[in-house]
Protein backbone atom coordinates (compact mmCIF):
# COMPACT_ATOMS: atom_id res chain seq x y z
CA UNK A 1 67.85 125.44 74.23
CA UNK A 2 70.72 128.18 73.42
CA UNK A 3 71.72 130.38 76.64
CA UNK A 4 71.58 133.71 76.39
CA UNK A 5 75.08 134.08 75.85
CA UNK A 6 77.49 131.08 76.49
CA UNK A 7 79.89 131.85 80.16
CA UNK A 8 83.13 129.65 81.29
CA UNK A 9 86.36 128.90 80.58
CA UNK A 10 86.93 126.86 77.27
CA UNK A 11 89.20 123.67 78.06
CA UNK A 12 92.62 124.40 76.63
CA UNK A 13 92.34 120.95 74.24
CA UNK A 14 89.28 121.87 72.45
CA UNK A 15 90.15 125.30 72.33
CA UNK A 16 92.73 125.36 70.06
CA UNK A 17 92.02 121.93 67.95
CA UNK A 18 88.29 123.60 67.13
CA UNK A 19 90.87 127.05 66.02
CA UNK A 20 93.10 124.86 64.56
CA UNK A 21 90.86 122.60 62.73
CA UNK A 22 88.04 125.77 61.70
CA UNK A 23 89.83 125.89 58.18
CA UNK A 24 92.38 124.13 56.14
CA UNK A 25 95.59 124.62 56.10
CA UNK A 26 95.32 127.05 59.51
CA UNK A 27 99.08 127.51 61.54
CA UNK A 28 99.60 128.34 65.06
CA UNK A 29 102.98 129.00 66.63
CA UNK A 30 103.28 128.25 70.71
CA UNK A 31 103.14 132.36 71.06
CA UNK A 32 99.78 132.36 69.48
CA UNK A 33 98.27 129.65 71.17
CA UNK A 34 99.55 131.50 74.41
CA UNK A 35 97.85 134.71 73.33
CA UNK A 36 94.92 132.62 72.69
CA UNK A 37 95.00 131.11 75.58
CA UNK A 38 95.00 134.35 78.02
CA UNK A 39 92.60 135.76 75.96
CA UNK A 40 90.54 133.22 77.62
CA UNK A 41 92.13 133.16 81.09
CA UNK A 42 93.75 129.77 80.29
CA UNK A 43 97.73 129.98 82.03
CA UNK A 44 100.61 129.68 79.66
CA UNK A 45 101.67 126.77 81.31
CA UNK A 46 98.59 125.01 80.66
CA UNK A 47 98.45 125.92 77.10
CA UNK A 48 102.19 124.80 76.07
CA UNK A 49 101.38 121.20 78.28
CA UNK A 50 98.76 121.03 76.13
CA UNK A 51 100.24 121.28 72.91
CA UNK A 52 102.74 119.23 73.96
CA UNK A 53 99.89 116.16 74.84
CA UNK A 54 98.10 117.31 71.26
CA UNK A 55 101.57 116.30 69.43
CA UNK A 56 102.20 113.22 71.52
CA UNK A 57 98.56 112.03 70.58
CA UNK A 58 99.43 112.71 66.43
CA UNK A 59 96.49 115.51 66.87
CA UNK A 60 98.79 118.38 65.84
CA UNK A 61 102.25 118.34 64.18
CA UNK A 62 104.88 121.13 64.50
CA UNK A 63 105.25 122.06 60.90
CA UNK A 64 108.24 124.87 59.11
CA UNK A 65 109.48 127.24 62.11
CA UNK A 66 107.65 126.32 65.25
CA UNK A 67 104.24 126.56 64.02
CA UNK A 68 101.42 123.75 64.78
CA UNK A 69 99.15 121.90 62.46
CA UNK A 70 96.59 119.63 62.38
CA UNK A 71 98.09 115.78 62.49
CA UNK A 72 96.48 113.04 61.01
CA UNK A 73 94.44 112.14 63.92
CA UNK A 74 93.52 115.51 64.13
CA UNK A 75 92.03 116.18 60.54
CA UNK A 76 89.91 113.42 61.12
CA UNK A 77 88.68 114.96 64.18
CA UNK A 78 88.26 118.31 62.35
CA UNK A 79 86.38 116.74 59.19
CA UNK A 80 84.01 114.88 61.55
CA UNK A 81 82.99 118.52 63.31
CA UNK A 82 83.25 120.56 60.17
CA UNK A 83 80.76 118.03 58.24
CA UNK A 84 78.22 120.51 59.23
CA UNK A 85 78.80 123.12 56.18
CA UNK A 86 77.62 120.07 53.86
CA UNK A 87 75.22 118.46 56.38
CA UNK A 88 71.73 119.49 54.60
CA UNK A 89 73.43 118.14 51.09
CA UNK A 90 73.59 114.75 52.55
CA UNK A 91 69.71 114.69 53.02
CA UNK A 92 67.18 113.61 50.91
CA UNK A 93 63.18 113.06 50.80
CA UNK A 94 62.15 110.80 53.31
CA UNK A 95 60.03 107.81 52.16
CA UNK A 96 58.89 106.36 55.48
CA UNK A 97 61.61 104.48 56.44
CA UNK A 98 64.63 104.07 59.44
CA UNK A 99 68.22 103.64 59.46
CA UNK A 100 67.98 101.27 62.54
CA UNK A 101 71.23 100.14 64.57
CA UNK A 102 70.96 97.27 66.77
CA UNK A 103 73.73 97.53 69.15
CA UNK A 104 75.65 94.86 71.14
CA UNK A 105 76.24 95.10 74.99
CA UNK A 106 79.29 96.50 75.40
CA UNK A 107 81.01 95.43 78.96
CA UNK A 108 79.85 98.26 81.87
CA UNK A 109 83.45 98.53 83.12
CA UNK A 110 84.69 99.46 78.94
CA UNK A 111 82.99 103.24 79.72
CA UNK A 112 85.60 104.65 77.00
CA UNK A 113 84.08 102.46 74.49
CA UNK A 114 80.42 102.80 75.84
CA UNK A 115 81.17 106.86 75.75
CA UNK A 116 82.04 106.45 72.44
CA UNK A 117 79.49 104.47 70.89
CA UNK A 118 76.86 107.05 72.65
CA UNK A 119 78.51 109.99 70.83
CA UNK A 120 79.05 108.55 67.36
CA UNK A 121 75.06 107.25 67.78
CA UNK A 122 74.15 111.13 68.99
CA UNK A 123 76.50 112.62 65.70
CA UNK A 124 74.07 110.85 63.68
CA UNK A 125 71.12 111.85 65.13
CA UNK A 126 70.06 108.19 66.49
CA UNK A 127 67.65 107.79 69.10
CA UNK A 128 66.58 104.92 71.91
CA UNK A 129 63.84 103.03 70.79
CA UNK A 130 64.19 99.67 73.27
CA UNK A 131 66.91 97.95 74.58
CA UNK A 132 70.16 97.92 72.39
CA UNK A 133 68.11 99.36 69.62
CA UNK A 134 68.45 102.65 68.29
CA UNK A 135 66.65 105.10 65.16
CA UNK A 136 66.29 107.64 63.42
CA UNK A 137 64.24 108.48 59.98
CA UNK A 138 66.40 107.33 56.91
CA UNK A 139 66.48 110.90 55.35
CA UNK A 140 70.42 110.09 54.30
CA UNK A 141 71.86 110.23 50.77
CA UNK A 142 74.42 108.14 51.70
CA UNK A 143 73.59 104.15 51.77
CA UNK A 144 73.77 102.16 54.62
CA UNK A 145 76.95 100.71 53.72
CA UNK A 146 78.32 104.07 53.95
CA UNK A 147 76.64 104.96 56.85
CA UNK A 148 77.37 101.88 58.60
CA UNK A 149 81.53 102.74 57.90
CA UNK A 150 80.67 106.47 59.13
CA UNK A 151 79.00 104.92 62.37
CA UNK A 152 81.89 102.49 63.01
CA UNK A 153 84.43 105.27 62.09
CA UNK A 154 83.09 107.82 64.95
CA UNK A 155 82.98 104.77 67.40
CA UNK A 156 80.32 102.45 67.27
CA UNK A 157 81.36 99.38 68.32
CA UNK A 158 81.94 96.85 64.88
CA UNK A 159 79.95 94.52 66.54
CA UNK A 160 76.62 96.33 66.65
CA UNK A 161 74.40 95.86 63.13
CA UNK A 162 72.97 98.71 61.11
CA UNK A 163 70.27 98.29 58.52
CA UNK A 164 67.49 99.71 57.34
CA UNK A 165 63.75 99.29 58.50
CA UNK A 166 60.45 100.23 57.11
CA UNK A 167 56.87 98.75 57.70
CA UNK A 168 56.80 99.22 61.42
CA UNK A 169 53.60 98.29 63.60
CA UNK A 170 51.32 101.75 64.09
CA UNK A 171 52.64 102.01 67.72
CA UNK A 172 55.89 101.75 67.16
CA UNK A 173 55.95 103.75 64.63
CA UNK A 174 54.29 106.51 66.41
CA UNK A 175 56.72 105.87 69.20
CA UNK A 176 59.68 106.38 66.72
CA UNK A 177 58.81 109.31 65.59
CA UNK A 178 57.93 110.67 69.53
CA UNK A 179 61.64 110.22 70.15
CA UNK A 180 63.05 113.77 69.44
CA UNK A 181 61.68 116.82 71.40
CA UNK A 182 61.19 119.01 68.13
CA UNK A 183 59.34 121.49 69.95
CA UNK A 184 62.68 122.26 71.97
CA UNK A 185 64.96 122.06 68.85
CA UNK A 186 62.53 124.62 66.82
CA UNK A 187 62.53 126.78 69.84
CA UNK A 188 66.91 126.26 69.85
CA UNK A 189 66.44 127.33 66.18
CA UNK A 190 64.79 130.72 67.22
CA UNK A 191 66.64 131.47 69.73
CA UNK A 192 69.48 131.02 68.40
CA UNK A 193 68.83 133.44 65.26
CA UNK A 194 68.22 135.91 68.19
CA UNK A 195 71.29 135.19 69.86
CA UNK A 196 73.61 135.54 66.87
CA UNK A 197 71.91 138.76 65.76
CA UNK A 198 72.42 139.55 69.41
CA UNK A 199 75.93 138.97 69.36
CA UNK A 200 76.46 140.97 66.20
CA UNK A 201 75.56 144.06 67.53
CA UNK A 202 77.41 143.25 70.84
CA UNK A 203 80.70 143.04 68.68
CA UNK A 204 79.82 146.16 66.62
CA UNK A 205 81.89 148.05 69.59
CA UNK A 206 84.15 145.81 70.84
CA UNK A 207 87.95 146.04 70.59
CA UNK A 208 89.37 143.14 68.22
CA UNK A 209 90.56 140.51 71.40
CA UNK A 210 86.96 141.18 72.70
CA UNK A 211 85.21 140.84 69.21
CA UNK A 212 87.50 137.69 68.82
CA UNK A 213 86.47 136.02 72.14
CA UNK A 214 82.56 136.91 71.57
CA UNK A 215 82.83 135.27 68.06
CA UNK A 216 84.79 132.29 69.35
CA UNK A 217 81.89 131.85 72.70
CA UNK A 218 78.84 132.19 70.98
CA UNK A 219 79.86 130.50 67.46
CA UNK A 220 81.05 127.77 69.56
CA UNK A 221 77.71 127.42 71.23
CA UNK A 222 75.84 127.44 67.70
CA UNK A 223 78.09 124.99 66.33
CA UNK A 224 77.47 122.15 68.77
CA UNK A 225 73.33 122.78 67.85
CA UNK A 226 74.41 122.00 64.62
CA UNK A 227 77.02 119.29 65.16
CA UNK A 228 74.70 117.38 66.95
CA UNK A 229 71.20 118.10 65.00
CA UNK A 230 69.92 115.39 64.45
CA UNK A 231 68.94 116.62 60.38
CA UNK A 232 65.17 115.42 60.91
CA UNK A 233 63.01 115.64 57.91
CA UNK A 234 59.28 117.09 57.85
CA UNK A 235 56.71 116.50 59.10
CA UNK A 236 58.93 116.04 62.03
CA UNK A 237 60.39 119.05 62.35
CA UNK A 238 60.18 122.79 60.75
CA UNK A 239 62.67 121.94 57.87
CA UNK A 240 62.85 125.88 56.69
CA UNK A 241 63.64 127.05 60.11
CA UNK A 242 66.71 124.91 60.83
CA UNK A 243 67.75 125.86 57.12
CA UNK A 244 67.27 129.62 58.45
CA UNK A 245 69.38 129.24 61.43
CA UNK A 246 72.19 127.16 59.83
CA UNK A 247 72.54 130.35 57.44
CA UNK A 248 73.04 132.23 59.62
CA UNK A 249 75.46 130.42 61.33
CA UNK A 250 77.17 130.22 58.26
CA UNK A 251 77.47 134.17 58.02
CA UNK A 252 78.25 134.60 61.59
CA UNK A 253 80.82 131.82 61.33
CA UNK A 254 82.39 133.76 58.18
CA UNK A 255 82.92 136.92 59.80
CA UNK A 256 84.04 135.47 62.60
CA UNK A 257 86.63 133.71 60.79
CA UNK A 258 87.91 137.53 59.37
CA UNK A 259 88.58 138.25 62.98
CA UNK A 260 90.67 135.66 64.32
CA UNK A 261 92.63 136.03 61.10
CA UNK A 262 93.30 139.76 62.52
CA UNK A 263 93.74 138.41 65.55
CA UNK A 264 96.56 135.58 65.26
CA UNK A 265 97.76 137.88 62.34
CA UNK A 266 97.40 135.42 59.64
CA UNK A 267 97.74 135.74 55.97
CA UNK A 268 95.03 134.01 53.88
């Protein structure tokens, strides 16, 4: 469920790859990542190591005068997070079936391998059924082909095999489609209309680094609902409510967006 409103530091990392990477094309000398940073109580020290470690790692790239830009590595990150504007394109009627991955066991002691196959298997909304084997209702546009490169491309190991299923016994079909708590994630969807309304008003009377640091806190809370939804389809879930609070996201993410424009004094 949503907090009532989002407390703690941001990590200086994600902090300015999610600013970086919220639109194309966005530029960020080392003064205004600084300003960024204190904004959040991050130390300038921190916040210049850190760009420095974001270049060495091809996630950012120092572009015409000093100013910082996505890398290569980076814009895949970004496209990845930002696939969440066109997520509800990529569905389609469901017709019974599951995109099913079966995965292989990765060694315990490879845990930046195993963390990564668990993340890109969350991103897509895949869920434990038994051992090694993992679903989720094939609601996709996409084939499996493509989903298959998507899965492999946010970390699944290459080894593991993705396919898709239908004609499953009773049980286990009723245990498939037990997997997601969809009582919680309809009650994340309401609160989290109420929490962005919330916030709205809150920044109707704040100064422009407060306004900027309430958008930046509670957008970033609403974006990780919707970065890792897992896009169910109905019956499973309340279809028109999710659709509601991704709007509205979409709006608060918008204006938000004006802001920190003001704020890093950047020219669209």
């Amino acid at each position: 469920m949503l907090p009532e409103k989002p407390t703690g530091k941001p990590v200086a990392r994600h902090l300015l790859m999610k600013l970086l990477g919220s639109r194309p094309g966005i530029k960020m000398d080392a003064a205004s990542a600084v300003r960024v940073g204190a904004l959040f109580g991050i130390s300038e020290n921190n916040i210049r190591v850190t760009l420095t470690r974001l270049q060495s790692a091809k996630l950012l790239k120092v572009v015409e005068r000093g100013y910082y830009q996505l890398g290569k590595e980076g814009e895949q990150f970004a496209g990845e997070i930002s696939s969440w504007h066109t997520a509800e394109s990529r569905l389609c009627e469901w017709r019974g079936d599951w995109l099913t991955v079966l995965t292989t066991a990765l060694a315990k002691s490879d845990r930046k391998a195993t963390r990564a196959q668990d993340r890109a298997l969350k991103l897509m909304g895949l869920k434990k059924l038994s051992a090694d084997f993992y679903v989720r209702p094939n609601n996709l546009n996409d084939t499996v082909g493509a989903t298959r490169k998507r899965l492999y491309r946010l970390g699944l190991d290459k080894g593991a095999v993705v396919f898709n299923a239908s004609d499953f016994a009773d049980a286990t079909e009723k245990k498939a489609a037990g997997l997601w708590q969809t009582k919680n994630l309809e009650a994340s969807y309401e609160e989290g209309l109420i929490e962005l309304a919330r916030s709205r008003k809150r920044i109707e009377g704040l100064s422009l680094d407060d306004a900027a640091k309430e958008y930046y806190t509670v957008g970033d809370n609403a974006l990780k609902r919707l970065v890792f939804d897992p896009l169910l389809p109905a019956p499973l879930v309340n279809v028109d409510l999710r659709k509601a609070f991704r709007a509205k996201v979409e709006e608060y993410d918008k204006a938000g967006a004006e802001v920190w424009y003001e704020f890093l004094n950047i020219n669209k």
